[in-house]
PDB file of N, CA and C in Angstrom:
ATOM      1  N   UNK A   1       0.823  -1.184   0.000  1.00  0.00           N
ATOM      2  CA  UNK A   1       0.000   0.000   0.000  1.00  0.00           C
ATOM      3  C   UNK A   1       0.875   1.258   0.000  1.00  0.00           C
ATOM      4  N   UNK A   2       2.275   1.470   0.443  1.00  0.00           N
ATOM      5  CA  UNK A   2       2.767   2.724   0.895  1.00  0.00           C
ATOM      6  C   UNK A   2       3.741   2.783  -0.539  1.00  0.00           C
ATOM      7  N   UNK A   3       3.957   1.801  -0.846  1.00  0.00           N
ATOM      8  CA  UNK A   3       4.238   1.781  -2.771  1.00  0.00           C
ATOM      9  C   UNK A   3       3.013   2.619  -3.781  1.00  0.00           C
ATOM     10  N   UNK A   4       2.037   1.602  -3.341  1.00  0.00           N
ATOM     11  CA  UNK A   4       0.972   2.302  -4.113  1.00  0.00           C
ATOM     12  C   UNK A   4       1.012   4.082  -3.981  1.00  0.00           C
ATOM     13  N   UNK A   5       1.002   4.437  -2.673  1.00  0.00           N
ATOM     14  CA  UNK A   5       0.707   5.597  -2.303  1.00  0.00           C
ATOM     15  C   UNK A   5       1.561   6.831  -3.312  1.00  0.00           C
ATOM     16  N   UNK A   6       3.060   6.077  -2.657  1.00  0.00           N
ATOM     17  CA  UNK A   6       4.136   6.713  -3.323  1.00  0.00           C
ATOM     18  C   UNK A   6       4.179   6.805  -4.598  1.00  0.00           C
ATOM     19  N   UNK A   7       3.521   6.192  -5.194  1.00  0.00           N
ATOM     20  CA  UNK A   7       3.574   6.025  -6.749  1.00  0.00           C
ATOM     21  C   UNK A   7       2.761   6.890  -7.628  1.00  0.00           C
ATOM     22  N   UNK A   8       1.534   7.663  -6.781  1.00  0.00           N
ATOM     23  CA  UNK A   8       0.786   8.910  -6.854  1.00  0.00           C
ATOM     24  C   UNK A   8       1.459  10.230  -6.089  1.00  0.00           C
ATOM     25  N   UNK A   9       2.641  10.048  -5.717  1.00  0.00           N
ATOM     26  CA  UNK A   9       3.665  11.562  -5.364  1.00  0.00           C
ATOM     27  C   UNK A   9       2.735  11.872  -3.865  1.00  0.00           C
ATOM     28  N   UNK A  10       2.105  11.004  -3.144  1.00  0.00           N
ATOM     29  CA  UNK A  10       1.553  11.716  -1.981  1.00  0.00           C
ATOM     30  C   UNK A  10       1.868  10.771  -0.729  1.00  0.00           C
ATOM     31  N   UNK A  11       2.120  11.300  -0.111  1.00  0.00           N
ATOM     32  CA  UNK A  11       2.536  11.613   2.086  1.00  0.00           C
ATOM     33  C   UNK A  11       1.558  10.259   2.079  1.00  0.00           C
ATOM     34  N   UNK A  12       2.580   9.402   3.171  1.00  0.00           N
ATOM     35  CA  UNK A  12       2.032   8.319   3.594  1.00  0.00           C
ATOM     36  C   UNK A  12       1.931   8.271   5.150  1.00  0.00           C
ATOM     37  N   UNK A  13       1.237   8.023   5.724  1.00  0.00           N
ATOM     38  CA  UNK A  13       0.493   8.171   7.486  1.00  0.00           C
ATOM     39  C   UNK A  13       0.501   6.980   7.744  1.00  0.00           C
ATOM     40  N   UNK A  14       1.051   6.443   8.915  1.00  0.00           N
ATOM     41  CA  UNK A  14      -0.150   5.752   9.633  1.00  0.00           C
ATOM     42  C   UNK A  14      -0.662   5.859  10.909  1.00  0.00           C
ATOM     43  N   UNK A  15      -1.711   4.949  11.533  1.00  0.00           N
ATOM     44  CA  UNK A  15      -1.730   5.145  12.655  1.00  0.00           C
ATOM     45  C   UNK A  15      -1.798   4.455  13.678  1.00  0.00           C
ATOM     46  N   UNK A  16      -1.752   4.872  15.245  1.00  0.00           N
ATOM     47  CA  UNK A  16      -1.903   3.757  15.877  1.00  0.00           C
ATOM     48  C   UNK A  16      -2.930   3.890  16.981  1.00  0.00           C
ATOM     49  N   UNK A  17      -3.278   3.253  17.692  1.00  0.00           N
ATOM     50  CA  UNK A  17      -4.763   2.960  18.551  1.00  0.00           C
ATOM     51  C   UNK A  17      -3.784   3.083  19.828  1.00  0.00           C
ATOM     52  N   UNK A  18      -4.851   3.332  21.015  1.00  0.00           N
ATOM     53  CA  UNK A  18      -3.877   3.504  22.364  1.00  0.00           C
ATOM     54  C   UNK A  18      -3.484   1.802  22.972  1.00  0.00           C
ATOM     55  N   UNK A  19      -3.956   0.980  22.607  1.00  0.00           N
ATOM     56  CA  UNK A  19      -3.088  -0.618  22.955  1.00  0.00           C
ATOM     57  C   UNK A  19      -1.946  -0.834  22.377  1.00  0.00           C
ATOM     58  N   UNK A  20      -1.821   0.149  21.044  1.00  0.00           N
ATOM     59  CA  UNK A  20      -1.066  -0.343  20.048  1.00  0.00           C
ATOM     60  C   UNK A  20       0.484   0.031  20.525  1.00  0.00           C
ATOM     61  N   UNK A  21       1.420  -0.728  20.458  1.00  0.00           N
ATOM     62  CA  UNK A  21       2.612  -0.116  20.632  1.00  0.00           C
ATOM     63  C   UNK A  21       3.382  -0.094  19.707  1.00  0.00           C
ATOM     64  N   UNK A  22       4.319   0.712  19.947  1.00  0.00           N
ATOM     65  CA  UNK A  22       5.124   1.499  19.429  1.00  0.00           C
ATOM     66  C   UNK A  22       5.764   0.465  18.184  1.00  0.00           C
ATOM     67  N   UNK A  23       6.516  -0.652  18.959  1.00  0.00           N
ATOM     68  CA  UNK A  23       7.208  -1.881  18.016  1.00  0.00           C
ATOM     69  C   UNK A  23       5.908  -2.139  16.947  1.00  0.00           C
ATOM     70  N   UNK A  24       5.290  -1.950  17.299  1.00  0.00           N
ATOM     71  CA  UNK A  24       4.044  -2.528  15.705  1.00  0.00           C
ATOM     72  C   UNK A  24       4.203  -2.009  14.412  1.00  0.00           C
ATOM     73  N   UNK A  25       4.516  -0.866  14.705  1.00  0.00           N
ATOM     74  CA  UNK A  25       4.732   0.087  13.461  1.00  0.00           C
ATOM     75  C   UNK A  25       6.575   0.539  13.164  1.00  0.00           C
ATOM     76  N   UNK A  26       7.198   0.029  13.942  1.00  0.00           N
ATOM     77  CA  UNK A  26       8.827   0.145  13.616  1.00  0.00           C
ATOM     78  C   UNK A  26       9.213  -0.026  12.376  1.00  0.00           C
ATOM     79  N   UNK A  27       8.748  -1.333  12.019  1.00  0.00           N
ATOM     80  CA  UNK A  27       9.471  -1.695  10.601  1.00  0.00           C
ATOM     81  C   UNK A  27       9.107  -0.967   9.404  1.00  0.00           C
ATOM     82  N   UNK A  28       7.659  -0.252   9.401  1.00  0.00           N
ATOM     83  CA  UNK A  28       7.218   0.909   8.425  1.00  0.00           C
ATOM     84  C   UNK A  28       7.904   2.312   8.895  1.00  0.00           C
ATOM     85  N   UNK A  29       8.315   2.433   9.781  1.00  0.00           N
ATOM     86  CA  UNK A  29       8.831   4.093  10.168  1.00  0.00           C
ATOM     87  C   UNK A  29       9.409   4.771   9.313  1.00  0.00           C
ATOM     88  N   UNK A  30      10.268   4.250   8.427  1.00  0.00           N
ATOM     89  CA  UNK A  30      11.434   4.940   8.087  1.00  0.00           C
ATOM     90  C   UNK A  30      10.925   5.278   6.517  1.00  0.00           C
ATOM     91  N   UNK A  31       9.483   4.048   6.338  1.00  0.00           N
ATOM     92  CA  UNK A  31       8.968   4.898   4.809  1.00  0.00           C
ATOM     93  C   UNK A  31       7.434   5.480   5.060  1.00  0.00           C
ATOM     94  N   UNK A  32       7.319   6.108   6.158  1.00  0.00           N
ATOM     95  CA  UNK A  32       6.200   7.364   6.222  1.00  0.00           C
ATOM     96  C   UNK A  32       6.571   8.245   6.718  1.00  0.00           C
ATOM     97  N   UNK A  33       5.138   9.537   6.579  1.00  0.00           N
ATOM     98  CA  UNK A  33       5.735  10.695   6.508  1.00  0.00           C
ATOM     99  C   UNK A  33       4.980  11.259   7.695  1.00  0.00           C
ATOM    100  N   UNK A  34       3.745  10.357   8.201  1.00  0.00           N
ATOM    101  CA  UNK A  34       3.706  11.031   9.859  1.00  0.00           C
ATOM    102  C   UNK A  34       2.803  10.027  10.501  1.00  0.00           C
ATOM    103  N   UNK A  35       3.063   9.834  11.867  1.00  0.00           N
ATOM    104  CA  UNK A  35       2.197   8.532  12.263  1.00  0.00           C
ATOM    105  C   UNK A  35       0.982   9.627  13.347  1.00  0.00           C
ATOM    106  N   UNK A  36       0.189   9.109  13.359  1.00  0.00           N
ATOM    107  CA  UNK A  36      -0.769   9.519  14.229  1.00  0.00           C
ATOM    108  C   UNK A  36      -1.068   8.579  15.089  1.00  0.00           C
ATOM    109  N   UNK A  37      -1.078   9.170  16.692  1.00  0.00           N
ATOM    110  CA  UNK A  37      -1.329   8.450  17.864  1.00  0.00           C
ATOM    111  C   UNK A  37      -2.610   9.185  18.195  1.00  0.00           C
ATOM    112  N   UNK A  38      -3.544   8.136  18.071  1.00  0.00           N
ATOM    113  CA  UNK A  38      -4.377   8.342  18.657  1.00  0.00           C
ATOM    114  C   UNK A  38      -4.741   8.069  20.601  1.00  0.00           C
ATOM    115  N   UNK A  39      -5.225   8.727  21.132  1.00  0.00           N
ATOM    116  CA  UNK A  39      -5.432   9.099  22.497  1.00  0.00           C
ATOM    117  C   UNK A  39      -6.905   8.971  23.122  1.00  0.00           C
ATOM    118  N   UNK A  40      -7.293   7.920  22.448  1.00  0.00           N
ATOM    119  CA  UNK A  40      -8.825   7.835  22.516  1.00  0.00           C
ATOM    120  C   UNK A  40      -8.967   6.105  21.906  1.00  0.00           C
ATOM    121  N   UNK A  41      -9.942   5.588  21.854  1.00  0.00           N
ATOM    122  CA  UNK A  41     -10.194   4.538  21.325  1.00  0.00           C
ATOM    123  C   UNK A  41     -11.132   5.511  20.123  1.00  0.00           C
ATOM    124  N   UNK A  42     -10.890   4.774  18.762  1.00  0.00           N
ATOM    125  CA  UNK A  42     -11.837   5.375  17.531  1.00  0.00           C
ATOM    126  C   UNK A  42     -13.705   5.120  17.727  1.00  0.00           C
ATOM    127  N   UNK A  43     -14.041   5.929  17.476  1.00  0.00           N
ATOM    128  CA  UNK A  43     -14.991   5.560  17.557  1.00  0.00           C
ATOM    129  C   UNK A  43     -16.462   7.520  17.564  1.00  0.00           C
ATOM    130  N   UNK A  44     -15.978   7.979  18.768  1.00  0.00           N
ATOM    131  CA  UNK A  44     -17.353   9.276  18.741  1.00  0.00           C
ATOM    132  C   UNK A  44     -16.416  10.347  19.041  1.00  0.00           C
ATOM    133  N   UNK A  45     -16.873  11.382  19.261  1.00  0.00           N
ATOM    134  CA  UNK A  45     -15.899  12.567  20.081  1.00  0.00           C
ATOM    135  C   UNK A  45     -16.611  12.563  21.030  1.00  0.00           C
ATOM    136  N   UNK A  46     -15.487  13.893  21.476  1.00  0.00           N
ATOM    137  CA  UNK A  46     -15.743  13.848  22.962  1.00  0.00           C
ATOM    138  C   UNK A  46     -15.108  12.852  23.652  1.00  0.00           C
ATOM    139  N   UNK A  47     -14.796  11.989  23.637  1.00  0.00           N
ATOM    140  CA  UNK A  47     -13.966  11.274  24.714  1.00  0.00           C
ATOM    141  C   UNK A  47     -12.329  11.630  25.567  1.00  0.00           C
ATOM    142  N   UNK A  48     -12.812  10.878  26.645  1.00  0.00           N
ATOM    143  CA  UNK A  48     -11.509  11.667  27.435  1.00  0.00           C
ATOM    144  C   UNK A  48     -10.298  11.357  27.260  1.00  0.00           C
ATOM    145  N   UNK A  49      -9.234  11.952  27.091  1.00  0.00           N
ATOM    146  CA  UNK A  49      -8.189  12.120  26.763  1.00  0.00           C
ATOM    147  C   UNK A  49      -7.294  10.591  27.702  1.00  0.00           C
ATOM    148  N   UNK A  50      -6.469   9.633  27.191  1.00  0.00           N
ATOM    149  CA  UNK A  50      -6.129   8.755  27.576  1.00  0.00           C
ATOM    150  C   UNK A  50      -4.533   8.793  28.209  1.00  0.00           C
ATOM    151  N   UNK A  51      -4.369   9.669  29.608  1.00  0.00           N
ATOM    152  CA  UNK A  51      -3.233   9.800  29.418  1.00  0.00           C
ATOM    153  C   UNK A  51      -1.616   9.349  29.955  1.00  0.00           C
ATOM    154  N   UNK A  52      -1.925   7.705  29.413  1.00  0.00           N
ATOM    155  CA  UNK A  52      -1.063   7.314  29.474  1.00  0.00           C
ATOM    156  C   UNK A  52      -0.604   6.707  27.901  1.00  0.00           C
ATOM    157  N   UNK A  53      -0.915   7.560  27.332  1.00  0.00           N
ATOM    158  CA  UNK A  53      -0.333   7.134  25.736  1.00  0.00           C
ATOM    159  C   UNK A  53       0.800   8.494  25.480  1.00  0.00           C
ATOM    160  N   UNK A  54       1.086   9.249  26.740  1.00  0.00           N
ATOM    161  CA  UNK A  54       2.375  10.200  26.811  1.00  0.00           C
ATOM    162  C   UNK A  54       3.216   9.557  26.276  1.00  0.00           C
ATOM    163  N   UNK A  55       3.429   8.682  27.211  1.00  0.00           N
ATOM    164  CA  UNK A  55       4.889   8.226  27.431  1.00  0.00           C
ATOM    165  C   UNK A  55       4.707   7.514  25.754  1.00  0.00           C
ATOM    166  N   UNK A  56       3.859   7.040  24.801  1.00  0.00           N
ATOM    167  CA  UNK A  56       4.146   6.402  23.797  1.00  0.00           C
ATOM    168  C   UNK A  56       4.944   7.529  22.588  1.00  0.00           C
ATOM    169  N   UNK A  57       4.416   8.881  22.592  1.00  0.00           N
ATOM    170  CA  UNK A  57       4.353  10.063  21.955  1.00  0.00           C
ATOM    171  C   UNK A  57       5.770  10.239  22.260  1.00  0.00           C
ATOM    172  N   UNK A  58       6.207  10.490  23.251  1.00  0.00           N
ATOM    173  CA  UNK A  58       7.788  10.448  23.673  1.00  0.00           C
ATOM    174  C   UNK A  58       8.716   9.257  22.812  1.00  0.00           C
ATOM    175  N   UNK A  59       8.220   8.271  23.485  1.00  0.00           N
ATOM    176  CA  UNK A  59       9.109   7.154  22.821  1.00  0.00           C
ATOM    177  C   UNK A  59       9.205   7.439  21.595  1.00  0.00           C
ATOM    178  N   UNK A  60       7.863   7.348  20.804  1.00  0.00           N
ATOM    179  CA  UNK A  60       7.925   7.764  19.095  1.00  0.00           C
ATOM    180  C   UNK A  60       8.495   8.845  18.874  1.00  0.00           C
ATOM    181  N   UNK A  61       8.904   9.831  19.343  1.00  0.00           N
ATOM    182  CA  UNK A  61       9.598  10.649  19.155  1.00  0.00           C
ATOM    183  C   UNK A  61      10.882  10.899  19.415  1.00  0.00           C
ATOM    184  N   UNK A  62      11.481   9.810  20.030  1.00  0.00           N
ATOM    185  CA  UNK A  62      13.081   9.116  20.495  1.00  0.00           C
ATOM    186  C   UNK A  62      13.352   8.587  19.339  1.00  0.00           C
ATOM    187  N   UNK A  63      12.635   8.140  17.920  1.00  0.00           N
ATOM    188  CA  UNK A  63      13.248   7.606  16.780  1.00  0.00           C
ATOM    189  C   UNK A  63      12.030   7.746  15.647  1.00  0.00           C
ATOM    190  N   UNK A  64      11.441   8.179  15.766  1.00  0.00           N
ATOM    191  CA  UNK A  64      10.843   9.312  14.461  1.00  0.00           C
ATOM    192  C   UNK A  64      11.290  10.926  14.501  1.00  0.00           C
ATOM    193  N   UNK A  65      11.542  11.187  13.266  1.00  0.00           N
ATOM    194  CA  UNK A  65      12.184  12.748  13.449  1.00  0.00           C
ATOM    195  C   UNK A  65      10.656  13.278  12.135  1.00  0.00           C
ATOM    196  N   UNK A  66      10.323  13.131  11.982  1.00  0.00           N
ATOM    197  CA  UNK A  66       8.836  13.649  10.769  1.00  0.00           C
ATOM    198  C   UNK A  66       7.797  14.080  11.623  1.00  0.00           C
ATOM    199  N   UNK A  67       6.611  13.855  11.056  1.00  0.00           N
ATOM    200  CA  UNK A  67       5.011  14.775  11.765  1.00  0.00           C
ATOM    201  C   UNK A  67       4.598  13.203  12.973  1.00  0.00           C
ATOM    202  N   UNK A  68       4.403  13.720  13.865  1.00  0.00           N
ATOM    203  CA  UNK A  68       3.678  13.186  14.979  1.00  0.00           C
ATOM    204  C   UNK A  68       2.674  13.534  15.359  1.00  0.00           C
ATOM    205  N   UNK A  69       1.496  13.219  14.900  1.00  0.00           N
ATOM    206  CA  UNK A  69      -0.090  13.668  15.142  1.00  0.00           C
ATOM    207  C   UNK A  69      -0.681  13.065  15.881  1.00  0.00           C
ATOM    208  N   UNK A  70      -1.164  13.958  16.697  1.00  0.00           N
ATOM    209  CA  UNK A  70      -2.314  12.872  18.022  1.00  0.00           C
ATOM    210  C   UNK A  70      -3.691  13.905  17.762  1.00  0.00           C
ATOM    211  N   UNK A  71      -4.611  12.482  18.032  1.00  0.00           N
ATOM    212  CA  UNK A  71      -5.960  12.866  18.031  1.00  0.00           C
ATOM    213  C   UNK A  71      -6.480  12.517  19.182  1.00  0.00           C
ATOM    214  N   UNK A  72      -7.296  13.044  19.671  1.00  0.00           N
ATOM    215  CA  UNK A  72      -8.517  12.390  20.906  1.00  0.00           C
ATOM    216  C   UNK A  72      -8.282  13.124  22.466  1.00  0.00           C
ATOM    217  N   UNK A  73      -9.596  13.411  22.593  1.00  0.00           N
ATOM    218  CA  UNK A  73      -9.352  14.534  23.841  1.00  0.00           C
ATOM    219  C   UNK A  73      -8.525  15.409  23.810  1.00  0.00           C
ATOM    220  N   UNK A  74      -8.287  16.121  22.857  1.00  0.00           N
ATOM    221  CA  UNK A  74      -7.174  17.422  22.600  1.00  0.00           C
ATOM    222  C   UNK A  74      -8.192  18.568  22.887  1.00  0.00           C
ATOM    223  N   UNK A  75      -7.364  19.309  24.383  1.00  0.00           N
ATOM    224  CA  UNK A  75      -8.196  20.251  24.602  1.00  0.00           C
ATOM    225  C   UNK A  75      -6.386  21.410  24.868  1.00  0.00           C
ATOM    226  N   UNK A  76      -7.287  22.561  25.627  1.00  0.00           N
ATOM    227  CA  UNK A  76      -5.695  23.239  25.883  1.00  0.00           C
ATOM    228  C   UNK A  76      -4.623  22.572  26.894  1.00  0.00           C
ATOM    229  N   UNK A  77      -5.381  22.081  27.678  1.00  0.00           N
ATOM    230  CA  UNK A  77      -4.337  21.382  28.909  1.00  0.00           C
ATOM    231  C   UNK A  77      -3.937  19.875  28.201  1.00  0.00           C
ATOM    232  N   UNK A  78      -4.118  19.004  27.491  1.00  0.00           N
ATOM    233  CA  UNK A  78      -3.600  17.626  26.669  1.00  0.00           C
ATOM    234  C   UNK A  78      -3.046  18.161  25.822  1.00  0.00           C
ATOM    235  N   UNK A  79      -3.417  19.374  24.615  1.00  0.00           N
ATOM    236  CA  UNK A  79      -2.524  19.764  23.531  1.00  0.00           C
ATOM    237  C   UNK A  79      -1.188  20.525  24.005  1.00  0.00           C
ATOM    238  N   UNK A  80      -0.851  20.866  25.147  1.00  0.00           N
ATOM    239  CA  UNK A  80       0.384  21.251  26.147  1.00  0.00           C
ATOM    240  C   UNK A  80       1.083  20.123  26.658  1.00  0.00           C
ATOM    241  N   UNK A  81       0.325  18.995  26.834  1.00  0.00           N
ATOM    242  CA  UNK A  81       1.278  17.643  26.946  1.00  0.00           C
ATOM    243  C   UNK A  81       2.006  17.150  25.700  1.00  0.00           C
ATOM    244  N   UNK A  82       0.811  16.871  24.888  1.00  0.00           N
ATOM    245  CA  UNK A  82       1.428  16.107  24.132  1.00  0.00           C
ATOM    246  C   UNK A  82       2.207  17.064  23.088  1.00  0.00           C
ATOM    247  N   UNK A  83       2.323  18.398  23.283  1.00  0.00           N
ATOM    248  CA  UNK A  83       3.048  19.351  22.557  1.00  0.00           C
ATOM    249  C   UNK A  83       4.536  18.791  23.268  1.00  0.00           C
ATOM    250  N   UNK A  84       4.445  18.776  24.823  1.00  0.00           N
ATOM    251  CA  UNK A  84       5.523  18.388  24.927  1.00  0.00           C
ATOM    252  C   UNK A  84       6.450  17.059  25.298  1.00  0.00           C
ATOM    253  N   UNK A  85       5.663  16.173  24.967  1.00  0.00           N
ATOM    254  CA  UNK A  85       5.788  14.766  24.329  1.00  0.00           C
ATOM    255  C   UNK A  85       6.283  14.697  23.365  1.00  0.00           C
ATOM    256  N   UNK A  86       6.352  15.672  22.630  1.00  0.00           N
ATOM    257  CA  UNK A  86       6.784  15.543  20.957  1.00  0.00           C
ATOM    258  C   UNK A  86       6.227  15.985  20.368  1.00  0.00           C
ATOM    259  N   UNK A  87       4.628  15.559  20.149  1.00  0.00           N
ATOM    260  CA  UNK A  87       3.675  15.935  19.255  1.00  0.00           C
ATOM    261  C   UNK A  87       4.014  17.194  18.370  1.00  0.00           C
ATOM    262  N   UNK A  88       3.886  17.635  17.078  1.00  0.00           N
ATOM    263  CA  UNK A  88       3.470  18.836  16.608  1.00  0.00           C
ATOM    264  C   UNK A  88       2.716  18.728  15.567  1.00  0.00           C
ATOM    265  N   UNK A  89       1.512  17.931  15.138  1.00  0.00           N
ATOM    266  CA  UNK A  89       0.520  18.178  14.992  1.00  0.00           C
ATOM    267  C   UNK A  89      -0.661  17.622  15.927  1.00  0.00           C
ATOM    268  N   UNK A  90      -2.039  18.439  16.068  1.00  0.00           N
ATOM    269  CA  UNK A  90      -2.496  18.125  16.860  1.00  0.00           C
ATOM    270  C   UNK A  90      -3.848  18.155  16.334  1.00  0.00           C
ATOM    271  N   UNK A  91      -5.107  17.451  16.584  1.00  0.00           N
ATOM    272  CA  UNK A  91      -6.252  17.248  15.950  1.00  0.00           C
ATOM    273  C   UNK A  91      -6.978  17.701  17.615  1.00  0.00           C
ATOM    274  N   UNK A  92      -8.071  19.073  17.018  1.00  0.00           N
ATOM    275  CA  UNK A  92      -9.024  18.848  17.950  1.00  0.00           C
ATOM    276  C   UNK A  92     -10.256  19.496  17.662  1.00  0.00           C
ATOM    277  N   UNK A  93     -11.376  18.031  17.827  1.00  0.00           N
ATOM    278  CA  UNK A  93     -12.387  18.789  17.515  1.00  0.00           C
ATOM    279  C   UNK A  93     -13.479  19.415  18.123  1.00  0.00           C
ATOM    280  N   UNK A  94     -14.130  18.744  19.532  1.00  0.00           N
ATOM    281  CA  UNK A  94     -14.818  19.600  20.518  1.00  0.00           C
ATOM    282  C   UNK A  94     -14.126  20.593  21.389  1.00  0.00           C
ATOM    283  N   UNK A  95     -13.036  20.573  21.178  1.00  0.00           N
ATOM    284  CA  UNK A  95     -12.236  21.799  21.804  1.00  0.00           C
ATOM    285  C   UNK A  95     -12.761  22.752  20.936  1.00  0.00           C
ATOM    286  N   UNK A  96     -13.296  22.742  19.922  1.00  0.00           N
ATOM    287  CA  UNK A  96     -12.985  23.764  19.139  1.00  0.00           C
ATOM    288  C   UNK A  96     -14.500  24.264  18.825  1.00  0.00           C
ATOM    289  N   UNK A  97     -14.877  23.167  18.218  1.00  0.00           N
ATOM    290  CA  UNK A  97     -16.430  23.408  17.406  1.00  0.00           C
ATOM    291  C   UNK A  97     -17.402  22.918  18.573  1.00  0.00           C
ATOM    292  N   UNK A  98     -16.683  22.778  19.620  1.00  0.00           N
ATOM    293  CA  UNK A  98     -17.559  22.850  21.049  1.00  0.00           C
ATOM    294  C   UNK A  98     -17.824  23.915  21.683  1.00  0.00           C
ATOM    295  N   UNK A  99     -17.260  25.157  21.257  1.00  0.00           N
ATOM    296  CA  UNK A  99     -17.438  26.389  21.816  1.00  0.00           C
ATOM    297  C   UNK A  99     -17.821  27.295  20.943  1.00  0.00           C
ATOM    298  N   UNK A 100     -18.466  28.532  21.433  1.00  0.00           N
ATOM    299  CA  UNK A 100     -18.515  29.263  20.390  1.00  0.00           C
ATOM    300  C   UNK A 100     -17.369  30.176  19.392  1.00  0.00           C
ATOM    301  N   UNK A 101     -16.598  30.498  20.410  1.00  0.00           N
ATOM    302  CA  UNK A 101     -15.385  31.194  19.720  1.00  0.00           C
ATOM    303  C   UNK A 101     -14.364  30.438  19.350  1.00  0.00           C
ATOM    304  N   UNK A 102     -14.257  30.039  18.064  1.00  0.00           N
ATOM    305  CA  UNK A 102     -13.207  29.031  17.297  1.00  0.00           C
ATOM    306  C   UNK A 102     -11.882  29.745  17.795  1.00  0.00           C
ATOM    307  N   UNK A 103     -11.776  30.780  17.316  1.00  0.00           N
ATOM    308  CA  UNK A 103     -10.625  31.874  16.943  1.00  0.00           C
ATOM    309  C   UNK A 103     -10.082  31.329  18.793  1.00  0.00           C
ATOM    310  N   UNK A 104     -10.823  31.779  19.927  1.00  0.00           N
ATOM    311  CA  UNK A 104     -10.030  31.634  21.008  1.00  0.00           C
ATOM    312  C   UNK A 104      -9.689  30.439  21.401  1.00  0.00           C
ATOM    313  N   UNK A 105     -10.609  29.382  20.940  1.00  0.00           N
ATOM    314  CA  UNK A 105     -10.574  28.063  21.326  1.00  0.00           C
ATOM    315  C   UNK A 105      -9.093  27.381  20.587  1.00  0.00           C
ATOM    316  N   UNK A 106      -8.743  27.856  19.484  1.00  0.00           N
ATOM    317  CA  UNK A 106      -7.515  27.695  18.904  1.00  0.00           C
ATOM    318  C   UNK A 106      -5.960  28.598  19.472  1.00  0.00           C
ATOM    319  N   UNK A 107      -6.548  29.914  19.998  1.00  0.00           N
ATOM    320  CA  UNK A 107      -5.013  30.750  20.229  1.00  0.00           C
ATOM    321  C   UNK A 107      -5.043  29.575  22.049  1.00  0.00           C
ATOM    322  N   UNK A 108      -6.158  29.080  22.745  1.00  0.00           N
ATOM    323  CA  UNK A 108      -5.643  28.529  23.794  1.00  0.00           C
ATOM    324  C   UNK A 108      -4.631  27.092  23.582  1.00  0.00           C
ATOM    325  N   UNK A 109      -5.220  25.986  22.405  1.00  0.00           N
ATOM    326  CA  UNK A 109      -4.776  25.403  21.839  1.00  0.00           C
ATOM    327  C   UNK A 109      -3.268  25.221  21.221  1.00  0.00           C
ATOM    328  N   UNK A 110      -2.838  26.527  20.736  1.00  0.00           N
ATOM    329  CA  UNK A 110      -1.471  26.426  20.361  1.00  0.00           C
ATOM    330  C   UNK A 110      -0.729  27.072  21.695  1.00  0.00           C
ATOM    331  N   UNK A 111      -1.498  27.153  22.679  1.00  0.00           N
ATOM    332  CA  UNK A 111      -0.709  27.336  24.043  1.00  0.00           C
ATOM    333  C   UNK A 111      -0.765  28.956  24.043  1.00  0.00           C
ATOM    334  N   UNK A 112      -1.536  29.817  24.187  1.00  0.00           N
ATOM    335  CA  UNK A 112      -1.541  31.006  24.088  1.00  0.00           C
ATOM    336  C   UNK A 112      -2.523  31.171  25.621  1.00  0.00           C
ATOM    337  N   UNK A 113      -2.612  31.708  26.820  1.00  0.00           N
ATOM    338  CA  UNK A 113      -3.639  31.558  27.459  1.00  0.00           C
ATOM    339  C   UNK A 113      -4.289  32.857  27.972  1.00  0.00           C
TER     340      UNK A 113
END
């Protein structure tokens, strides 16, 4: 599949679930272009932020040097962890479109308070 991908000139992802560890996805690391840790089990929003998938965001970031994206329960106080876990991209969506003011709900988000 990450042949296929490459073979249309576009960014290959993957991702991983909060059971999932880190060794699962090792042997693909070195041909994608950003893994996403998810911090939630998939499924609805709104769910609470899982936070012992830190320490995974760290590790992945002890030997991935590319995009590290986490999704799930990203509010301002989790997007400040896992900012400094490694993370620098960050997915959040009732942080955001849960309030009325997008604009502030985002400057708290990139750590602005």
């Amino acid at each position: 599949m990450i042949k296929l991908v490459r073979y249309f000139k576009k960014k290959v992802g993957v991702s991983i679930r909060p059971k999932t560890a880190i060794s699962a996805i090792e042997p693909i690391l070195q041909m994608v272009d950003m893994v996403l840790v998810m911090t939630v089990e998939p499924g609805f929003a709104g769910q609470e932020f899982i936070l012992n998938c830190l320490p995974k965001i760290e590790e992945l970031r002890k030997i991935f040097k590319k995009d590290i994206q986490v999704d799930g329960g990203i509010n301002a106080s989790t997007a400040s962890e896992v900012r400094g876990a490694g993370a620098n991209v960050i997915v959040a969506g009732t942080a955001v479109f849960g309030t009325k003011d997008y604009k502030e709900a985002i400057r708290k988000l990139r750590g602005g308070e």
